[in-house]
N, C-alpha and C. Protein backbone atom coordinates (compact mmCIF):
# COMPACT_ATOMS: atom_id res chain seq x y z
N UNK A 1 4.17 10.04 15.79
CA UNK A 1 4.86 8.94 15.17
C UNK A 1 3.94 8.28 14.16
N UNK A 2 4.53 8.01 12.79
CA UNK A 2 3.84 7.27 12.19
C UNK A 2 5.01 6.16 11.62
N UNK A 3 3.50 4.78 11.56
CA UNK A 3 3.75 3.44 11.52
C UNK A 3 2.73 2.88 11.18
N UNK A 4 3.58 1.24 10.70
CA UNK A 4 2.85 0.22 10.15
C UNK A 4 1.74 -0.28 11.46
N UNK A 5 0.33 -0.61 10.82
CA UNK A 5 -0.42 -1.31 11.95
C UNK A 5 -0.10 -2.76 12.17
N UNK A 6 -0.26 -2.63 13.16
CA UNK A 6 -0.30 -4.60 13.29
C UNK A 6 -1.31 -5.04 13.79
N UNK A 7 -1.61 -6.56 14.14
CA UNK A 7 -2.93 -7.33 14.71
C UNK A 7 -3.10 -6.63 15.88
N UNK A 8 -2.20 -6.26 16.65
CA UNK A 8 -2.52 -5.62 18.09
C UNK A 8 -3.69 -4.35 17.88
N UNK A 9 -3.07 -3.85 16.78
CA UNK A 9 -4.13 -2.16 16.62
C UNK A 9 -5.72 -2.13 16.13
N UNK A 10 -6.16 -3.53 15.59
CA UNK A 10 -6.99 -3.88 15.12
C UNK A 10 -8.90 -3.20 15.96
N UNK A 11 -8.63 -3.57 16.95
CA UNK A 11 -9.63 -3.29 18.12
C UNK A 11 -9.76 -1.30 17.93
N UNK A 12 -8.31 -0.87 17.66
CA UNK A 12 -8.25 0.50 18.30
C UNK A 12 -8.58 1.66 16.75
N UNK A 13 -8.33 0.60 16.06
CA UNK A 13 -8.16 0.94 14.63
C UNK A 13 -9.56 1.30 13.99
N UNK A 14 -10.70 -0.13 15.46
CA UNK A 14 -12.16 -0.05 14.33
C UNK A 14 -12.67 0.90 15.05
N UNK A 15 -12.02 1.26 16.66
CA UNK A 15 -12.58 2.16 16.97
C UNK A 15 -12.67 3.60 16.29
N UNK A 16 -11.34 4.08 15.81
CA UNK A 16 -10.98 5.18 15.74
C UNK A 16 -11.83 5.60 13.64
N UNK A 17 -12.01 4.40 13.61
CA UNK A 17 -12.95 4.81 12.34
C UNK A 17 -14.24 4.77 12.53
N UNK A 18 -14.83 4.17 13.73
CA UNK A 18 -16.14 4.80 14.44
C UNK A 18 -16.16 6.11 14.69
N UNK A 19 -15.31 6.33 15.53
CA UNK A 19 -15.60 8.11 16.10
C UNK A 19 -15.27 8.54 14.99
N UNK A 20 -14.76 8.64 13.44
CA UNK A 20 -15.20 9.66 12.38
C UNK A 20 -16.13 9.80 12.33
N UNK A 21 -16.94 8.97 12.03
CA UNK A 21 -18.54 9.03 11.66
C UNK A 21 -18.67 8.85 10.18
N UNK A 22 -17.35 8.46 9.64
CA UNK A 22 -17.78 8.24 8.29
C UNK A 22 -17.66 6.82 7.86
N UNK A 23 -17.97 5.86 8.92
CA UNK A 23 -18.71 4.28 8.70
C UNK A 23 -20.13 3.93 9.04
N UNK A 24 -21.11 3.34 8.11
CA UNK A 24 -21.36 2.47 8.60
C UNK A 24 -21.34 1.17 9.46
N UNK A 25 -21.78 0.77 9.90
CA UNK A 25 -21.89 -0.58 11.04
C UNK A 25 -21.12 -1.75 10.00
N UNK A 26 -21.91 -2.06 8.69
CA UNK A 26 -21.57 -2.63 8.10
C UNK A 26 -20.47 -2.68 7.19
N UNK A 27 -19.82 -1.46 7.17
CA UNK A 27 -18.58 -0.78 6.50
C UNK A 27 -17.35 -1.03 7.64
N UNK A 28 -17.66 -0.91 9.14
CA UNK A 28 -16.92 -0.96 10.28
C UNK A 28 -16.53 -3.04 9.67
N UNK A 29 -17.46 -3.55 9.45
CA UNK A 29 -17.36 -4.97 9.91
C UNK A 29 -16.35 -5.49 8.62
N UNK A 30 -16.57 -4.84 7.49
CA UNK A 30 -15.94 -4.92 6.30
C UNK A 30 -14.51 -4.46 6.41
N UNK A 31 -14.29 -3.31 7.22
CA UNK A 31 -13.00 -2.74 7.62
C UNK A 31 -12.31 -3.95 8.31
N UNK A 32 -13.03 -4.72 9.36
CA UNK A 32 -12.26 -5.35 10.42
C UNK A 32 -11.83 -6.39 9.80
N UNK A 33 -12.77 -6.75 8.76
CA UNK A 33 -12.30 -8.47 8.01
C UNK A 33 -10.86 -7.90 7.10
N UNK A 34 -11.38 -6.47 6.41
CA UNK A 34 -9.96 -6.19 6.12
C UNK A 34 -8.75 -6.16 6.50
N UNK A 35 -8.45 -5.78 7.95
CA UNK A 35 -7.36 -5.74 8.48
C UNK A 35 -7.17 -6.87 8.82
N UNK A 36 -8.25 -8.16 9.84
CA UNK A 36 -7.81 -9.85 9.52
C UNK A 36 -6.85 -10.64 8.25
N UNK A 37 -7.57 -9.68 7.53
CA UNK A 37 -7.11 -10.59 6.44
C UNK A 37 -5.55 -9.96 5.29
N UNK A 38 -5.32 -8.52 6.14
CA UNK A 38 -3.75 -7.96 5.98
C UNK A 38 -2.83 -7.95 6.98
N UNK A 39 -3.59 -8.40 8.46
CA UNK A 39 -2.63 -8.62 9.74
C UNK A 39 -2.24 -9.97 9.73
N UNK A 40 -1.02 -10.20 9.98
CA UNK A 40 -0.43 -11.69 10.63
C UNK A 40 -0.25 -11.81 11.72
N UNK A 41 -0.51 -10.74 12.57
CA UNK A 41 0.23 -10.48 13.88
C UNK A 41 1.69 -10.74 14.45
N UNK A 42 2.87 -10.83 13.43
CA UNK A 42 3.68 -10.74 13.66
C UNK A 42 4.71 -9.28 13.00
N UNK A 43 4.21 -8.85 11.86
CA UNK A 43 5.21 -8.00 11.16
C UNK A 43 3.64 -6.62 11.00
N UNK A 44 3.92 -5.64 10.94
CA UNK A 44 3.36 -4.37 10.30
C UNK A 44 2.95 -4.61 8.81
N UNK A 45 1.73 -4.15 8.45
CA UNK A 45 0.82 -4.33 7.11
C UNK A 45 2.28 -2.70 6.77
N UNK A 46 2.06 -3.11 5.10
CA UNK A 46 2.52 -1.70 4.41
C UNK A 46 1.56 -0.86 4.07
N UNK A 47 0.41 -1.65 4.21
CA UNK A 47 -1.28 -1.05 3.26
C UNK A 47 -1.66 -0.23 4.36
N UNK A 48 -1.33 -0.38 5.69
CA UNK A 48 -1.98 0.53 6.58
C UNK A 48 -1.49 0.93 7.59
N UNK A 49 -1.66 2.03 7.75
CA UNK A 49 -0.59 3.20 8.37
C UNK A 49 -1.74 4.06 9.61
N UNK A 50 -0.74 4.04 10.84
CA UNK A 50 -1.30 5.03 11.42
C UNK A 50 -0.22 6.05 12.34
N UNK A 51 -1.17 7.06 12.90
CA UNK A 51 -0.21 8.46 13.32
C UNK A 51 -0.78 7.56 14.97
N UNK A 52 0.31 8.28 15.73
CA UNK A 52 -0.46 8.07 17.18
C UNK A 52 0.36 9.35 18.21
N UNK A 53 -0.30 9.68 19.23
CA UNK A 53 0.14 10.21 20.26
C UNK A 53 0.41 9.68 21.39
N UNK A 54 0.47 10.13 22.57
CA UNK A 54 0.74 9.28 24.06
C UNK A 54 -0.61 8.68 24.06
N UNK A 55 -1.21 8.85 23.80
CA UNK A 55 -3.08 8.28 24.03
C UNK A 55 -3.39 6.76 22.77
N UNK A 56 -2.18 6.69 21.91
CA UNK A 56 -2.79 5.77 21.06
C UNK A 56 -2.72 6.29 19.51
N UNK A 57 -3.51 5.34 18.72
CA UNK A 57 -3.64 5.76 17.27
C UNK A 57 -4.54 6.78 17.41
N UNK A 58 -4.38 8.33 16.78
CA UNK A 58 -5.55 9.46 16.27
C UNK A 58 -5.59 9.17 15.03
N UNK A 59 -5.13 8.93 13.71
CA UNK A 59 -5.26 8.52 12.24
C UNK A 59 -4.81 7.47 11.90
N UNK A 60 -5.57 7.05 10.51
CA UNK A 60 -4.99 5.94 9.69
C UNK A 60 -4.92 6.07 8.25
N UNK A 61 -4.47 5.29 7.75
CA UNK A 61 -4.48 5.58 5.89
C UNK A 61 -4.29 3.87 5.44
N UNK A 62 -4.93 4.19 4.41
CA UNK A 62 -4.84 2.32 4.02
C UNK A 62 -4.62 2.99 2.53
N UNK A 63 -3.72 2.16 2.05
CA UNK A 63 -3.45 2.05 0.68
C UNK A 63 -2.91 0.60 -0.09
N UNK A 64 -3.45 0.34 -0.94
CA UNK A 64 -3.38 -0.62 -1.59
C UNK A 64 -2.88 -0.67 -3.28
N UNK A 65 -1.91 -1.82 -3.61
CA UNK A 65 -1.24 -1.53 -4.73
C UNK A 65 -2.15 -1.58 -6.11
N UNK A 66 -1.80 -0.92 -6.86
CA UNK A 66 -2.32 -0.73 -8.32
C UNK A 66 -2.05 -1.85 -9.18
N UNK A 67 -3.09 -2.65 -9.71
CA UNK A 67 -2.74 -3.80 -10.13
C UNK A 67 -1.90 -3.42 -11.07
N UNK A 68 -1.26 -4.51 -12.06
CA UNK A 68 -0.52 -4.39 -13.39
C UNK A 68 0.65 -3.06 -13.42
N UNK A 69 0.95 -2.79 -11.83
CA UNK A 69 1.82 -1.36 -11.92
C UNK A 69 2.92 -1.94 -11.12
N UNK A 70 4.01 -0.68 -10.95
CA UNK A 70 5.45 -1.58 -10.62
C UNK A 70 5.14 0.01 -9.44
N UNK A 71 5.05 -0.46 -8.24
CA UNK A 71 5.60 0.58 -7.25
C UNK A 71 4.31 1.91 -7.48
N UNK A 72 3.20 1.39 -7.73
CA UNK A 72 2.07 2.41 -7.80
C UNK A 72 0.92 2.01 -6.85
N UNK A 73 0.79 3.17 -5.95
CA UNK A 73 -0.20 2.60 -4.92
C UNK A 73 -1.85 3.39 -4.83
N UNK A 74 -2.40 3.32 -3.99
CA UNK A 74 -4.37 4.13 -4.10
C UNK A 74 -4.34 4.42 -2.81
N UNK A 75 -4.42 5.21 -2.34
CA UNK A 75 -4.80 6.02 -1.28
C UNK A 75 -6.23 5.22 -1.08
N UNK A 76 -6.67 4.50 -0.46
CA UNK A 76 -8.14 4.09 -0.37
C UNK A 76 -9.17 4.73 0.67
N UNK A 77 -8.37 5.03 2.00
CA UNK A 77 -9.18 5.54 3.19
C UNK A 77 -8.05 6.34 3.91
N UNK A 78 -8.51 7.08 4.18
CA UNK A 78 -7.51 8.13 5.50
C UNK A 78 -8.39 8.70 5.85
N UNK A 79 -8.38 8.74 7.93
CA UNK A 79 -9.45 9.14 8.62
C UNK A 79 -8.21 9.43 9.63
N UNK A 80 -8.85 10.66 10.34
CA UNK A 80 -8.25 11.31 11.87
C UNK A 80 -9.05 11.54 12.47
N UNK A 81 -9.07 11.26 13.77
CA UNK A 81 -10.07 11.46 15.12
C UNK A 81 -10.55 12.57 14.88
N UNK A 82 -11.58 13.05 14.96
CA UNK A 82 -12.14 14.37 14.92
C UNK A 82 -11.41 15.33 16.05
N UNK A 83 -10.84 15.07 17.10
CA UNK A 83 -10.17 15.72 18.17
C UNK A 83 -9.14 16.21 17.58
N UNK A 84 -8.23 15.74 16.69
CA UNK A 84 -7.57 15.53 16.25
C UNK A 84 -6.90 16.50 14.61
N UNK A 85 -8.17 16.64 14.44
CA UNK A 85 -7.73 17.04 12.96
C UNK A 85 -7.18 18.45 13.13
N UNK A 86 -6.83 19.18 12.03
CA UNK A 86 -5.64 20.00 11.94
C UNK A 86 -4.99 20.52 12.06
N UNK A 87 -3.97 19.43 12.72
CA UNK A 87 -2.69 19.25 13.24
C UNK A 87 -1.69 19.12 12.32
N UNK A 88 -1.99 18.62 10.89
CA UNK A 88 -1.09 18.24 9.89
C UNK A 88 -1.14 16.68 9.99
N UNK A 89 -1.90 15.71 10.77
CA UNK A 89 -1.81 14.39 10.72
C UNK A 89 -1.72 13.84 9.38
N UNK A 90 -2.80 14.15 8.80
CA UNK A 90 -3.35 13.49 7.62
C UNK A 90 -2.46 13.54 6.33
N UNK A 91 -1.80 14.68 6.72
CA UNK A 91 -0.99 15.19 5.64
C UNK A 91 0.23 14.24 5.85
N UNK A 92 1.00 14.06 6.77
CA UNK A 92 1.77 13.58 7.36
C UNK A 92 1.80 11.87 6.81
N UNK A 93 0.61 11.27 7.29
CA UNK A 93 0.09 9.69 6.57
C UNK A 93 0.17 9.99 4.89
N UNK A 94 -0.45 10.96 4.51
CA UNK A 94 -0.27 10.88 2.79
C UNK A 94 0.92 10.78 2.86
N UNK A 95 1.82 11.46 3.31
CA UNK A 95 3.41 11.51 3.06
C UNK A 95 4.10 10.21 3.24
N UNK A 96 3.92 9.51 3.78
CA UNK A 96 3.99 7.95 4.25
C UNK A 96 3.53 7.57 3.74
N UNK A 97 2.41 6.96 3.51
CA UNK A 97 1.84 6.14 2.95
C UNK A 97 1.71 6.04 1.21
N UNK A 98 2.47 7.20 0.98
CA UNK A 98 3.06 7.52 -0.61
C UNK A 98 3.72 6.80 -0.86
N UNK A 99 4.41 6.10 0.26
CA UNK A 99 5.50 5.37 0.24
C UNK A 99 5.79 4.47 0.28
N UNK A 100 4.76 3.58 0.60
CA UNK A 100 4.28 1.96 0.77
C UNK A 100 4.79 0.80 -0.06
C-alpha cells in the first residue's frame, strides 16, 4: 500500500532512513525537522509518501513543488529498507509520488 505520511509515521519514518545508511546523524535531524514542519497531525503531507507492508513503512519518497510552476514537482529523496529492495517498491512511490 502506498500513502500519504502523517505525524504518527514520523518516529518510523526517521527510522527507516537510518537503516539505509544513506544519512548522516545530522541529515537524520534535518529530515525530522522536515517532516515537523510538513506534518499537522491531522491530514497526510502530499510531499511524502510511503509503501508499507504488515510490518510497517519499508519506503518513502518526498517530493516537493517546483517553484514558479503550475503542477511540477522534484523527486527530492526516495529510500527502501535494504530488506526490502527489489520488489518494485521504489518504482511504485515514483509512480505516486509523480502525482503529488
Amino acid at each position: 500500500m502506498i500513502r500519504p505520511t502523517i505525524a504518527a509515521d514520523t518516529s518510523t519514518v526517521i527510522s527507516l532512513a537510518d537503516a539505509t545508511g544513506l544519512f548522516e546523524p545530522h541529515q537524520l535531524k534535518e529530515l525530522s525537522l522536515l517532516l515537523a514542519n510538513s506534518l499537522d497531525g491531522s491530514t497526510g503531507s502530499q510531499a511524502f509518501w510511503l509503501t508499507d507492508d504488515d510490518s510497517g513503512p519499508v519506503g518513502m519518497a518526498y517530493c516537493e513543488p517546483e517553484r514558479m510552476t503550475d503542477q511540477t514537482w522534484n523527486l527530492q529523496l526516495i529510500a527502501i529498507h535494504p530488506s526490502r529492495q527489489g520488489q518494485g517498491r521504489g518504482t511504485a512511490l515514483c509512480t505516486t509520488s509523480s502525482k503529488c
